[in-house]
PDB file of N, CA and C in Angstrom:
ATOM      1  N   UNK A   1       0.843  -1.180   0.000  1.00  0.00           N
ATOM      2  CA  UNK A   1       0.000   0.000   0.000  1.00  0.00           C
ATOM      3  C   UNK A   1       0.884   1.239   0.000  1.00  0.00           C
ATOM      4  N   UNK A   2       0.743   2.077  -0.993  1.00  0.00           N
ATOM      5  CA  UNK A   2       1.566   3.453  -1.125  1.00  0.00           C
ATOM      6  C   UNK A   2       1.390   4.024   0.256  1.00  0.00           C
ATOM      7  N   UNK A   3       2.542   5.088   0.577  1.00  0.00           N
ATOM      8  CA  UNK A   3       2.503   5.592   1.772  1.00  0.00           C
ATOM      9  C   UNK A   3       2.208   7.097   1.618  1.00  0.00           C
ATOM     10  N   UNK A   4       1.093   7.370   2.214  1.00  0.00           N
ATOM     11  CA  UNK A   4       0.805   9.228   2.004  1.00  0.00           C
ATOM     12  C   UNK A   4       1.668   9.929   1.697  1.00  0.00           C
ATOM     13  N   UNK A   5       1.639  11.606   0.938  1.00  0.00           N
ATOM     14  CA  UNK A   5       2.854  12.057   1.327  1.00  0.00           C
ATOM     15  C   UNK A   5       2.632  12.687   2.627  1.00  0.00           C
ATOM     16  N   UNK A   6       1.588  12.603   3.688  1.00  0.00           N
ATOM     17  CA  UNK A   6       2.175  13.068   5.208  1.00  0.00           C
ATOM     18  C   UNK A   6       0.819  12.394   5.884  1.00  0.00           C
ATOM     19  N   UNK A   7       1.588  12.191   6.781  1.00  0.00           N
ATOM     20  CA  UNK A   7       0.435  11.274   7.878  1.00  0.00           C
ATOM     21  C   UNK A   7      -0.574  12.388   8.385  1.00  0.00           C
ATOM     22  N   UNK A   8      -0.405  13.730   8.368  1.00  0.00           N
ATOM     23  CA  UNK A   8      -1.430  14.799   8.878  1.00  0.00           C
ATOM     24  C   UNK A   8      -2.680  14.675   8.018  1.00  0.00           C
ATOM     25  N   UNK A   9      -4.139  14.518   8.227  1.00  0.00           N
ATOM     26  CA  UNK A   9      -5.075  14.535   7.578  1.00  0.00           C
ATOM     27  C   UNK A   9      -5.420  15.782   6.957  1.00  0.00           C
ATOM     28  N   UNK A  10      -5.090  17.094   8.071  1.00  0.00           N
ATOM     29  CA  UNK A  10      -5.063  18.849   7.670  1.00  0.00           C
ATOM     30  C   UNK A  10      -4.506  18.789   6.655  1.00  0.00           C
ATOM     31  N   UNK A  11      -3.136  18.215   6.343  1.00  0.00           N
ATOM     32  CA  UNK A  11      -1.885  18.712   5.443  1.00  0.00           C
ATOM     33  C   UNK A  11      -2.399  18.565   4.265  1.00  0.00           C
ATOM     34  N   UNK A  12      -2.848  16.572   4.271  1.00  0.00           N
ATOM     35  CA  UNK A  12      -3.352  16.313   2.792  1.00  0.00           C
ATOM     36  C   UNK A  12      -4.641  16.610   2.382  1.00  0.00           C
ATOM     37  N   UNK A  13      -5.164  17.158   3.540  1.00  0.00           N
ATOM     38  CA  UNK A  13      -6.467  18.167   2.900  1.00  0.00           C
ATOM     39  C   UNK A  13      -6.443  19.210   2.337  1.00  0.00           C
ATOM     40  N   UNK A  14      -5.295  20.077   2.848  1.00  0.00           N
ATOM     41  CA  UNK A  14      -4.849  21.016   1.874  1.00  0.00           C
ATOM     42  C   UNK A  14      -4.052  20.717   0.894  1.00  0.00           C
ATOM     43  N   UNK A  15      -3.466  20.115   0.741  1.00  0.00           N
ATOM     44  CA  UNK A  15      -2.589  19.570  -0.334  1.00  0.00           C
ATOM     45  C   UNK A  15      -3.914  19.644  -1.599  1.00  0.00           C
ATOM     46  N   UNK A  16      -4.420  18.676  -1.287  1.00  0.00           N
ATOM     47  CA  UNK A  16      -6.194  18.574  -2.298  1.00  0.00           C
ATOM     48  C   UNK A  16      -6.564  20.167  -2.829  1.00  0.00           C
ATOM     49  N   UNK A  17      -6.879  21.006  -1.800  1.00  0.00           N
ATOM     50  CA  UNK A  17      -7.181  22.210  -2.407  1.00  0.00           C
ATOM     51  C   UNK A  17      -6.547  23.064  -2.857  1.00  0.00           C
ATOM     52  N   UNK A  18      -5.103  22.388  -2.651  1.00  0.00           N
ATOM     53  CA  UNK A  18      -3.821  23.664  -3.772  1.00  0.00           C
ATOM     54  C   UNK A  18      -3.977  23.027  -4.630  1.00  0.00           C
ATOM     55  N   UNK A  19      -4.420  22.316  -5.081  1.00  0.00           N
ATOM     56  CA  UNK A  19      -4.386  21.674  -6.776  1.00  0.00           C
ATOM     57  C   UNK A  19      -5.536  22.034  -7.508  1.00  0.00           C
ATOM     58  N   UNK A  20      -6.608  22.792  -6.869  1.00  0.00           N
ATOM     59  CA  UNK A  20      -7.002  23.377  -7.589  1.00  0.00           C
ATOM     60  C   UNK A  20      -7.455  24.951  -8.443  1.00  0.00           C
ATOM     61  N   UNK A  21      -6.896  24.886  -9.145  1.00  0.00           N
ATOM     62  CA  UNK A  21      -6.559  26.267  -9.795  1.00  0.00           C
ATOM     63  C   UNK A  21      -7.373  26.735 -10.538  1.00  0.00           C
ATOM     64  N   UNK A  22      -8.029  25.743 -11.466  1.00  0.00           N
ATOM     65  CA  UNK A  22      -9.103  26.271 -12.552  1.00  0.00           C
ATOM     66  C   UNK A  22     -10.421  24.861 -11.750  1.00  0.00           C
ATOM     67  N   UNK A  23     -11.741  25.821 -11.676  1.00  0.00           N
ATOM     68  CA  UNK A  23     -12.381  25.410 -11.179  1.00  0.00           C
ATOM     69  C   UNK A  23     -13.344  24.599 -11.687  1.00  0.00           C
ATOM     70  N   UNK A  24     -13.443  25.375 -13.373  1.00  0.00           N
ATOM     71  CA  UNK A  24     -14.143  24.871 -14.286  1.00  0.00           C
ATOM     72  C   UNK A  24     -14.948  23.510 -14.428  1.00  0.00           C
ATOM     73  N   UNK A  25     -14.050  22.758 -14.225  1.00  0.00           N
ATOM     74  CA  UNK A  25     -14.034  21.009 -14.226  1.00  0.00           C
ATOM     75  C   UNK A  25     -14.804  20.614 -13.375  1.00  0.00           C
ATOM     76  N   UNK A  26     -15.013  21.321 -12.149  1.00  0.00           N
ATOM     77  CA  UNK A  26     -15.809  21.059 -11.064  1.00  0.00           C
ATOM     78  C   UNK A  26     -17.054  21.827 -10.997  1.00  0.00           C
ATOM     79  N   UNK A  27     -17.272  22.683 -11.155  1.00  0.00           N
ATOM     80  CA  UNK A  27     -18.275  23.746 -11.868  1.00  0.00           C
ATOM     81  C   UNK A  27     -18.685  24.258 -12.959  1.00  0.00           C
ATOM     82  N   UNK A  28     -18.898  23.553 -13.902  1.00  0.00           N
ATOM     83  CA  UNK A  28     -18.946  23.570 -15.149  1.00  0.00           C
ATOM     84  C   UNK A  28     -19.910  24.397 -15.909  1.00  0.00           C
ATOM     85  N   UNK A  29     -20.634  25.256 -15.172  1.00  0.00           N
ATOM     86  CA  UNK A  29     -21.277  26.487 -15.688  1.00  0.00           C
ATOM     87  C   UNK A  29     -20.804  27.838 -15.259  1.00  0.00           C
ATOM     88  N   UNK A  30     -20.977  28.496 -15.301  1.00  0.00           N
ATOM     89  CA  UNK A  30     -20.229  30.063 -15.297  1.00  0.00           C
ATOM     90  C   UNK A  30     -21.846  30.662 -14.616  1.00  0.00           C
ATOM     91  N   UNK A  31     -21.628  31.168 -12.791  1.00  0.00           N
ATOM     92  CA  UNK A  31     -23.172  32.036 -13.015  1.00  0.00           C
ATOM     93  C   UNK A  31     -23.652  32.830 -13.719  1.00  0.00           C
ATOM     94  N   UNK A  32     -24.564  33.314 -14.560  1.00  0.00           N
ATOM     95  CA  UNK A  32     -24.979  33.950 -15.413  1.00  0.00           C
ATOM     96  C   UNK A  32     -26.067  34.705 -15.069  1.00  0.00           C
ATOM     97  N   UNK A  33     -26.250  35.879 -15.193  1.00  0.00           N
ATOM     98  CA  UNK A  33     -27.535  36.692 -14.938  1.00  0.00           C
ATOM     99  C   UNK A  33     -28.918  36.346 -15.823  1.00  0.00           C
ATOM    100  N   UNK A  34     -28.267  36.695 -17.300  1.00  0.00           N
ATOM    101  CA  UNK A  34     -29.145  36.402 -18.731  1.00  0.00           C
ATOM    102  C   UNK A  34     -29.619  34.514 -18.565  1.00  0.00           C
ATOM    103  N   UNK A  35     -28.880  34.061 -18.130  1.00  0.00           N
ATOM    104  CA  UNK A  35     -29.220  32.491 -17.638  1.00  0.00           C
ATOM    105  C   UNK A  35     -30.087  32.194 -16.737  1.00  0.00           C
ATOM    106  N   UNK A  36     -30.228  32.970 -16.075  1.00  0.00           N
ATOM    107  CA  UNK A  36     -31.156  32.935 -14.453  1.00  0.00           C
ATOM    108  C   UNK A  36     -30.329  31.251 -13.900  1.00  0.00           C
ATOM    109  N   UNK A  37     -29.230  31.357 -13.808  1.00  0.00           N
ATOM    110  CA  UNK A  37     -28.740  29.617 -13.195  1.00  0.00           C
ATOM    111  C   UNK A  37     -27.674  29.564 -11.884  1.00  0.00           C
ATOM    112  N   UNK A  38     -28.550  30.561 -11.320  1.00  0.00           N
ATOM    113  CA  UNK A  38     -28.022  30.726  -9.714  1.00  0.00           C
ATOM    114  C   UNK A  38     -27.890  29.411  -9.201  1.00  0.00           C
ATOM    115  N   UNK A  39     -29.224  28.953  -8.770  1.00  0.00           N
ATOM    116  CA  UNK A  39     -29.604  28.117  -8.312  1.00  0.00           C
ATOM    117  C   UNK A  39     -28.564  26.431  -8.546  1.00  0.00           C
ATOM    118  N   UNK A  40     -28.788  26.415 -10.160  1.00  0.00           N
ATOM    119  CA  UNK A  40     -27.706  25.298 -10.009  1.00  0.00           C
ATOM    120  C   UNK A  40     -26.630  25.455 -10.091  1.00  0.00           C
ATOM    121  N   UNK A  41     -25.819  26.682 -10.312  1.00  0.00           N
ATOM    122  CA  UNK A  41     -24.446  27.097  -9.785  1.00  0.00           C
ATOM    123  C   UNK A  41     -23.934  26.675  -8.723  1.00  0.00           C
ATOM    124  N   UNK A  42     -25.223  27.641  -8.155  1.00  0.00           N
ATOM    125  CA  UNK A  42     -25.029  27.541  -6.187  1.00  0.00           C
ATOM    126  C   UNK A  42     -24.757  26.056  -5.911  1.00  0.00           C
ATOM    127  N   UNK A  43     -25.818  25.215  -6.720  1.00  0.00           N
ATOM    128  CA  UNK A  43     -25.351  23.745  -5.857  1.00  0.00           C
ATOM    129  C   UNK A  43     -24.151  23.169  -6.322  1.00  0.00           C
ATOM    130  N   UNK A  44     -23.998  23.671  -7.520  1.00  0.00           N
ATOM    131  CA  UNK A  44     -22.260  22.996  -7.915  1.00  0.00           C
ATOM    132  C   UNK A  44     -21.332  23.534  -7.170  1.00  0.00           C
ATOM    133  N   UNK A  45     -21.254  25.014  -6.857  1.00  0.00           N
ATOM    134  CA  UNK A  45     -20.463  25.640  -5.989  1.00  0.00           C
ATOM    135  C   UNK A  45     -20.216  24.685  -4.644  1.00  0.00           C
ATOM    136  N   UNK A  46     -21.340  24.613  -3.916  1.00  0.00           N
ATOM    137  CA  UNK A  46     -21.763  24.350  -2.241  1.00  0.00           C
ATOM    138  C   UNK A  46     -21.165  22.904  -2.849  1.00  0.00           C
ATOM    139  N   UNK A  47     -21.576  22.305  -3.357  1.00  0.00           N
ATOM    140  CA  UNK A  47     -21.078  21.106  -3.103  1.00  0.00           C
ATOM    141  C   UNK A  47     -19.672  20.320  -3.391  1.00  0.00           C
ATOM    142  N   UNK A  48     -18.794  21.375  -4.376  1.00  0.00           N
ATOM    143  CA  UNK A  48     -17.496  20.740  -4.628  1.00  0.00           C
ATOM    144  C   UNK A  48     -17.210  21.894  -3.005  1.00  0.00           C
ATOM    145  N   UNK A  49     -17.064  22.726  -2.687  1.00  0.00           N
ATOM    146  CA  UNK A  49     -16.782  23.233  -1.429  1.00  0.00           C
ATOM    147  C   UNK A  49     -17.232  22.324  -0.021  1.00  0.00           C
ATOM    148  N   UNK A  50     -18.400  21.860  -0.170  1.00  0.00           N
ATOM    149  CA  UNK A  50     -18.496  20.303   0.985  1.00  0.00           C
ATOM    150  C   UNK A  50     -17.642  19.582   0.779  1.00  0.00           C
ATOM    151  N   UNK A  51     -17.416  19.049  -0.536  1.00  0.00           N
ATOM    152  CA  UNK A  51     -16.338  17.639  -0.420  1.00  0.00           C
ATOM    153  C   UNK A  51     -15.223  18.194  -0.522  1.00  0.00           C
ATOM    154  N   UNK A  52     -14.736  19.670  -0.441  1.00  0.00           N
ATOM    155  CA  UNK A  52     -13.367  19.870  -0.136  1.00  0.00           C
ATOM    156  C   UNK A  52     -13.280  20.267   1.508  1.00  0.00           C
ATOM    157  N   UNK A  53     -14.353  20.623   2.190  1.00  0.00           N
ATOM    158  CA  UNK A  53     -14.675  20.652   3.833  1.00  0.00           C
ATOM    159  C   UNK A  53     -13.907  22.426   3.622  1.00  0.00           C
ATOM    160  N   UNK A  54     -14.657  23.385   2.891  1.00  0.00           N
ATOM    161  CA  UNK A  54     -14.008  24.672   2.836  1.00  0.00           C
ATOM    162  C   UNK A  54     -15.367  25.557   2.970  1.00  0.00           C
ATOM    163  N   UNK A  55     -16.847  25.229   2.957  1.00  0.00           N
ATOM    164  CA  UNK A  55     -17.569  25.503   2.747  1.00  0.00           C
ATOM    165  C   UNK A  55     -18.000  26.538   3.933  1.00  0.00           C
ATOM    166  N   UNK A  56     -17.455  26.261   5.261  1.00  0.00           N
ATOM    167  CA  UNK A  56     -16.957  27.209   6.314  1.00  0.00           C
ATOM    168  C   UNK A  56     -16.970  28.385   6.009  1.00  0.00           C
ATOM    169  N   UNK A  57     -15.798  28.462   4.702  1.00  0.00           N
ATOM    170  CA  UNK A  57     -15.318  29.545   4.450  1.00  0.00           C
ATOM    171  C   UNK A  57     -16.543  30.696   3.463  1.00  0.00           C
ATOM    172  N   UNK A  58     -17.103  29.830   3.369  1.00  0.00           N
ATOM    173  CA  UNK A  58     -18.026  31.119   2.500  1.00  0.00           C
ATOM    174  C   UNK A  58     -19.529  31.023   3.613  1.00  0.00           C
ATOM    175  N   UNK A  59     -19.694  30.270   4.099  1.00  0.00           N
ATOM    176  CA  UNK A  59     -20.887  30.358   5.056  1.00  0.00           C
ATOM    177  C   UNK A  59     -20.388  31.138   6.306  1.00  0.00           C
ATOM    178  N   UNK A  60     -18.971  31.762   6.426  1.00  0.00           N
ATOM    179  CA  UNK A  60     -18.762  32.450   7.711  1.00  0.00           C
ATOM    180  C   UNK A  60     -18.773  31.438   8.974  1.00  0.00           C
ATOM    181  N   UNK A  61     -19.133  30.450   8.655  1.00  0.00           N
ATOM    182  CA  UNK A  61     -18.663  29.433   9.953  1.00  0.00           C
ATOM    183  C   UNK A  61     -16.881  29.300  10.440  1.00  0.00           C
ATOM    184  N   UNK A  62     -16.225  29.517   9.729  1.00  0.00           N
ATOM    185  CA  UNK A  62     -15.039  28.900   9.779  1.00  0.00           C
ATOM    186  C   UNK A  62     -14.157  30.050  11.394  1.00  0.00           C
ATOM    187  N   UNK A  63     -13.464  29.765  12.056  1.00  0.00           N
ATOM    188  CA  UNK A  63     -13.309  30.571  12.731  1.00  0.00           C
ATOM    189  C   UNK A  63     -11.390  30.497  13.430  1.00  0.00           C
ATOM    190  N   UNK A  64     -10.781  30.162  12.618  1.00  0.00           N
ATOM    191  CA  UNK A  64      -9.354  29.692  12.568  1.00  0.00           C
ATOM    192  C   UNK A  64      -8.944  31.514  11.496  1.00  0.00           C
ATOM    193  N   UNK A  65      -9.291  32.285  11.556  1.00  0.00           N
ATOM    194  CA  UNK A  65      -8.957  33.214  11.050  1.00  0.00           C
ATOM    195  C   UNK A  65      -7.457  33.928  11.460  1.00  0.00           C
ATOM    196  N   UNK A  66      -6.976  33.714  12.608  1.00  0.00           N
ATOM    197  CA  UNK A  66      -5.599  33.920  13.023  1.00  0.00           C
ATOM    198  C   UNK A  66      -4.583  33.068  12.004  1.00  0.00           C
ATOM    199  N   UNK A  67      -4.874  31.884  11.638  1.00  0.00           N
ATOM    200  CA  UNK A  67      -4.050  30.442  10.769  1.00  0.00           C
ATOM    201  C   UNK A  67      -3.590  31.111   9.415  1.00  0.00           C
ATOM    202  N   UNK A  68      -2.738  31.184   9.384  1.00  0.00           N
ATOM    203  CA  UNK A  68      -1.981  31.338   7.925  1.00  0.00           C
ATOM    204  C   UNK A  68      -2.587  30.919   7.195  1.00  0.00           C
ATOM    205  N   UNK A  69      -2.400  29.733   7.177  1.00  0.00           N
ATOM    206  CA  UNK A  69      -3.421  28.182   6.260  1.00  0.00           C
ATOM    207  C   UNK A  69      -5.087  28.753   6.166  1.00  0.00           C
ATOM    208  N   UNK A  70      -5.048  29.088   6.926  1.00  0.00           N
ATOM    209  CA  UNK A  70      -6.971  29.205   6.738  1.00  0.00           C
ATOM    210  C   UNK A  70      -7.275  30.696   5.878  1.00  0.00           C
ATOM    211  N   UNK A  71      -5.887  31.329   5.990  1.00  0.00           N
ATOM    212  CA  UNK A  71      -6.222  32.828   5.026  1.00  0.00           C
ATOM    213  C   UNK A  71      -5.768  32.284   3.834  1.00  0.00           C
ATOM    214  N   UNK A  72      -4.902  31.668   3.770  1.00  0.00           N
ATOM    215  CA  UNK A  72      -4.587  30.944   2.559  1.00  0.00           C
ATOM    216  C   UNK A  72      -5.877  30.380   1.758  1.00  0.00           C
ATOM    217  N   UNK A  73      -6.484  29.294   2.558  1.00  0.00           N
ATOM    218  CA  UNK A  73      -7.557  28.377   1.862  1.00  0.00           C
ATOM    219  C   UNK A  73      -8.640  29.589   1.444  1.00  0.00           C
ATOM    220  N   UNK A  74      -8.777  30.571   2.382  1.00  0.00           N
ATOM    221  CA  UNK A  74      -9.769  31.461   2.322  1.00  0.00           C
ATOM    222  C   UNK A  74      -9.926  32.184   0.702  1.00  0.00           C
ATOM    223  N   UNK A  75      -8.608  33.230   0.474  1.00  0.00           N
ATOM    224  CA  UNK A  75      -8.373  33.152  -0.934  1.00  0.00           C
ATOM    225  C   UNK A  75      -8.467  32.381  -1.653  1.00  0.00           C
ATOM    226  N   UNK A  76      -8.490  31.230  -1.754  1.00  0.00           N
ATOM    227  CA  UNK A  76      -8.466  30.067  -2.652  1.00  0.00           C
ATOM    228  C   UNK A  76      -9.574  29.697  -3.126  1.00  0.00           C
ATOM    229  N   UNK A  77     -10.315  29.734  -1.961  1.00  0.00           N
ATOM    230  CA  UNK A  77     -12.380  29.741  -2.143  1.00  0.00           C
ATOM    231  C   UNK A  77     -12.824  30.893  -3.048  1.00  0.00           C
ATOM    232  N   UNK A  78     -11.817  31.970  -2.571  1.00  0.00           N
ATOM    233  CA  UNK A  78     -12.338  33.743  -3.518  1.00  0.00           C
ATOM    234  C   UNK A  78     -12.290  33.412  -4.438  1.00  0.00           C
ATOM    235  N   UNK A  79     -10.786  32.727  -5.063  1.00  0.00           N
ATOM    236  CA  UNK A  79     -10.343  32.771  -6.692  1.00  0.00           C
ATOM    237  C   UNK A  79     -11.367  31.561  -7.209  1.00  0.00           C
ATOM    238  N   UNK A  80     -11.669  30.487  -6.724  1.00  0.00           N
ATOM    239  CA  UNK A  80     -12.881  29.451  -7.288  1.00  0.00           C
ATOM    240  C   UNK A  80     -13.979  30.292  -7.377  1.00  0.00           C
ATOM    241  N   UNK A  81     -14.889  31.016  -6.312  1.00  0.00           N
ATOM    242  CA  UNK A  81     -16.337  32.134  -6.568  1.00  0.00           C
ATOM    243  C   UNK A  81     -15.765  33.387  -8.360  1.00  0.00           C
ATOM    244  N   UNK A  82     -14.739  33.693  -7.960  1.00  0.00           N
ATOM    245  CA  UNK A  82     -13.628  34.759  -9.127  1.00  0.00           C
ATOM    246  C   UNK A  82     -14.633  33.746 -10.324  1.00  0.00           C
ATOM    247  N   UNK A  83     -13.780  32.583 -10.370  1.00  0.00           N
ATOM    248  CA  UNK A  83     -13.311  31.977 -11.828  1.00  0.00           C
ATOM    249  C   UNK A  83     -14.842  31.364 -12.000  1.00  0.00           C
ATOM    250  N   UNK A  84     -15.629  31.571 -11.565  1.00  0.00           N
ATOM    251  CA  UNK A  84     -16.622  30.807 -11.834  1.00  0.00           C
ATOM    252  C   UNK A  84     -18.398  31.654 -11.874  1.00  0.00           C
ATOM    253  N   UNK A  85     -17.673  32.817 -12.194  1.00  0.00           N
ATOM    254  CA  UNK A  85     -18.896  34.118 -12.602  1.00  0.00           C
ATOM    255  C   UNK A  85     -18.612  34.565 -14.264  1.00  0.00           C
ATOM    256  N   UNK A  86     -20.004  34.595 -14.576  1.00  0.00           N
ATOM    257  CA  UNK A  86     -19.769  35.732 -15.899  1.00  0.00           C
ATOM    258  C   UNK A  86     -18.931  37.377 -15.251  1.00  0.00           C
ATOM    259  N   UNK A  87     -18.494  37.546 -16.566  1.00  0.00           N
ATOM    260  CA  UNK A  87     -18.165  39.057 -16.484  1.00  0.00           C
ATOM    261  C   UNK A  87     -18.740  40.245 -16.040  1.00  0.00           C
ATOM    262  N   UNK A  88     -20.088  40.079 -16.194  1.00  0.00           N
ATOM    263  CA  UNK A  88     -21.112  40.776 -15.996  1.00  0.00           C
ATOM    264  C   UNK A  88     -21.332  40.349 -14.254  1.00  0.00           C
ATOM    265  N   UNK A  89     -21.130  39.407 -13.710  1.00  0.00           N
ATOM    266  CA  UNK A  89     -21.718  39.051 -12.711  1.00  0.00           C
ATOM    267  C   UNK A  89     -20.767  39.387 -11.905  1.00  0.00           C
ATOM    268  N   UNK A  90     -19.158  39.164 -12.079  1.00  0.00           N
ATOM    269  CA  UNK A  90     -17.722  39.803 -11.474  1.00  0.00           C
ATOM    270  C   UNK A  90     -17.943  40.993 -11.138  1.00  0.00           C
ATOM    271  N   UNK A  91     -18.365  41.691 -12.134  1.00  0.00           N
ATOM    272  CA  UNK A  91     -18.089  43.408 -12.544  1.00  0.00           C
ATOM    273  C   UNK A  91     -18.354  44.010 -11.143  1.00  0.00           C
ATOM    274  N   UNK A  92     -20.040  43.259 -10.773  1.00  0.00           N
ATOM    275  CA  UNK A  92     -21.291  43.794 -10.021  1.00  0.00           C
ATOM    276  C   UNK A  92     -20.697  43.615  -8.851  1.00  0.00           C
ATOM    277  N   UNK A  93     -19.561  42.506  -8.096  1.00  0.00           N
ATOM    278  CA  UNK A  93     -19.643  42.226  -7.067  1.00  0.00           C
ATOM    279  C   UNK A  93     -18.207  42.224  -6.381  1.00  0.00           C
ATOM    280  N   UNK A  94     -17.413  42.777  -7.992  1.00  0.00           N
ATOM    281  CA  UNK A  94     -16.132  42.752  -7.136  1.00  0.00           C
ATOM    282  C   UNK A  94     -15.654  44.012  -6.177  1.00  0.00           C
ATOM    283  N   UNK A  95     -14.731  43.617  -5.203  1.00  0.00           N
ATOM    284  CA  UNK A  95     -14.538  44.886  -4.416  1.00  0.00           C
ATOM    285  C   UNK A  95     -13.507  44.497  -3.674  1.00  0.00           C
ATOM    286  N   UNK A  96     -12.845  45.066  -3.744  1.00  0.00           N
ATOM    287  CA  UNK A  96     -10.960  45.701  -2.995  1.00  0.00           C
ATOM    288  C   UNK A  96     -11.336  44.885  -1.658  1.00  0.00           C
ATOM    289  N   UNK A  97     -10.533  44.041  -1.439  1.00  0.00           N
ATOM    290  CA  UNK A  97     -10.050  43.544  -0.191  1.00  0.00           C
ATOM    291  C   UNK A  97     -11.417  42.466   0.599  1.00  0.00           C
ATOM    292  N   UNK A  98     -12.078  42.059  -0.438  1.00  0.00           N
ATOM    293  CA  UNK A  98     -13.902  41.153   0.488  1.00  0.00           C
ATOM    294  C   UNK A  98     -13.318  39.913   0.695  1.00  0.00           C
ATOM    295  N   UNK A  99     -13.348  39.539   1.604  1.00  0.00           N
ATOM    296  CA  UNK A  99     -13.480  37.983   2.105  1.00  0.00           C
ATOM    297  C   UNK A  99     -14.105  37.059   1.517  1.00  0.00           C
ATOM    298  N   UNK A 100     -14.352  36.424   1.293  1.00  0.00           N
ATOM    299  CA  UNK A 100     -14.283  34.794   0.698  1.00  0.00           C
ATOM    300  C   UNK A 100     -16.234  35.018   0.751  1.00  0.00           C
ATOM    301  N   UNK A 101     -16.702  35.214   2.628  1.00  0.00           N
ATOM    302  CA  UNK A 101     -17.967  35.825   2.981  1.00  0.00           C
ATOM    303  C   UNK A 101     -18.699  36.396   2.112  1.00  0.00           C
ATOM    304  N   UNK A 102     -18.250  37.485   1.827  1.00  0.00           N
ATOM    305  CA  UNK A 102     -18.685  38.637   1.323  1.00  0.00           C
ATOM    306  C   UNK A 102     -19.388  38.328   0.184  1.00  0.00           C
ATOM    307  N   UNK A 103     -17.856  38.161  -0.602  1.00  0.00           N
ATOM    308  CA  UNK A 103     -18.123  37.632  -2.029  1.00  0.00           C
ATOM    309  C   UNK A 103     -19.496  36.561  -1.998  1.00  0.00           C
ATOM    310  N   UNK A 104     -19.567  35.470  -1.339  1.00  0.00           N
ATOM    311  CA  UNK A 104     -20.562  34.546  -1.195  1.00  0.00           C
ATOM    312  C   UNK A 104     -22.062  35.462  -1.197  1.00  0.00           C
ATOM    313  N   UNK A 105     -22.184  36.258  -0.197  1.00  0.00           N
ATOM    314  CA  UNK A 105     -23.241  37.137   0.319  1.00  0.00           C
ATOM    315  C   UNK A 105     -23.415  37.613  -0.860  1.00  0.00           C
ATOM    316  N   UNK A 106     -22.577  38.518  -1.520  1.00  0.00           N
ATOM    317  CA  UNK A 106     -22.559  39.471  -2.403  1.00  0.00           C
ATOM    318  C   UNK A 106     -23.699  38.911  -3.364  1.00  0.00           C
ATOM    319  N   UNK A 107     -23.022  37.754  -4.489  1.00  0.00           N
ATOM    320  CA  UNK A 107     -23.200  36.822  -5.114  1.00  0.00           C
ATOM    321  C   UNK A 107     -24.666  36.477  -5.212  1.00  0.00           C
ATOM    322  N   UNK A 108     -25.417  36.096  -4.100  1.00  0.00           N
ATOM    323  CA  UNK A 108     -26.297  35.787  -3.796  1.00  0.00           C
ATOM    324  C   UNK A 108     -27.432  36.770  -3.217  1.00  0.00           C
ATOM    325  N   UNK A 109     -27.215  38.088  -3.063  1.00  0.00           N
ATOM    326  CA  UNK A 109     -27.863  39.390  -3.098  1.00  0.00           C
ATOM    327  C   UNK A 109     -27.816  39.605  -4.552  1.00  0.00           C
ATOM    328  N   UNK A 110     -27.435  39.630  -5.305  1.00  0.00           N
ATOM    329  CA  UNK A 110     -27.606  39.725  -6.598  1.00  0.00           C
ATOM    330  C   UNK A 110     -28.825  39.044  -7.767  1.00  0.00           C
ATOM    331  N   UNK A 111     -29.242  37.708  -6.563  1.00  0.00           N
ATOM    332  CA  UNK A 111     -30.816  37.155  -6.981  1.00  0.00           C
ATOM    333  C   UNK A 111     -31.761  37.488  -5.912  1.00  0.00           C
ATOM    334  N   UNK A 112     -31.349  37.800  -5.277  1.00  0.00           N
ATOM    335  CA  UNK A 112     -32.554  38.209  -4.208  1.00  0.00           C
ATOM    336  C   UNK A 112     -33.627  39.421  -4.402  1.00  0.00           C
TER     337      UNK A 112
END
């Protein structure tokens, strides 16, 4: 049986979410306004974010905010919400310095 590269379960959990860079593959629609496809965005979103256990991070549950690692993962959630909006939908919600939160909130005030 191959041997992990680290016996920490944290480590190779993050290990998992630095590999992903382009989100596409996992979210395979782009939210769209002219689409009205919040809804199944949202669940592609929420749910590759459950099976990466990051989902914390955009529901504001997460509370390790002192952790290097957790500002790290935090951005990482931003650039997946980033890469996975129309242009039109970016434009509306981007803003200098928002948390992972925000962006989520933002996002989702935008169908409300």
């Amino acid at each position: 049986m191959p041997e992990s590269s680290s016996s920490d379960p944290k480590s190779n959990h993050t290990e998992k979410i630095y590999g992903i860079t382009n989100i596409k593959p996992y979210v395979p629609l782009l939210f769209d306004l002219d689409r009205l496809n919040y809804d199944s965005w949202k669940e592609f979103f929420k749910t590759h974010c459950i099976g990466y256990k990051v989902f914390d991070h955009l529901d504001g549950s997460s509370t390790n905010i002192d952790d290097q690692e957790w500002e790290t993962v935090f951005n990482i959630g931003k650039q997946w919400l980033y890469g996975s909006l129309t242009q039109t939908v970016l434009q509306s919600i981007i803003t200098s310095d928002a948390i992972t939160t925000e962006v989520w909130k933002a996002i989702k005030n935008i169908v409300a």
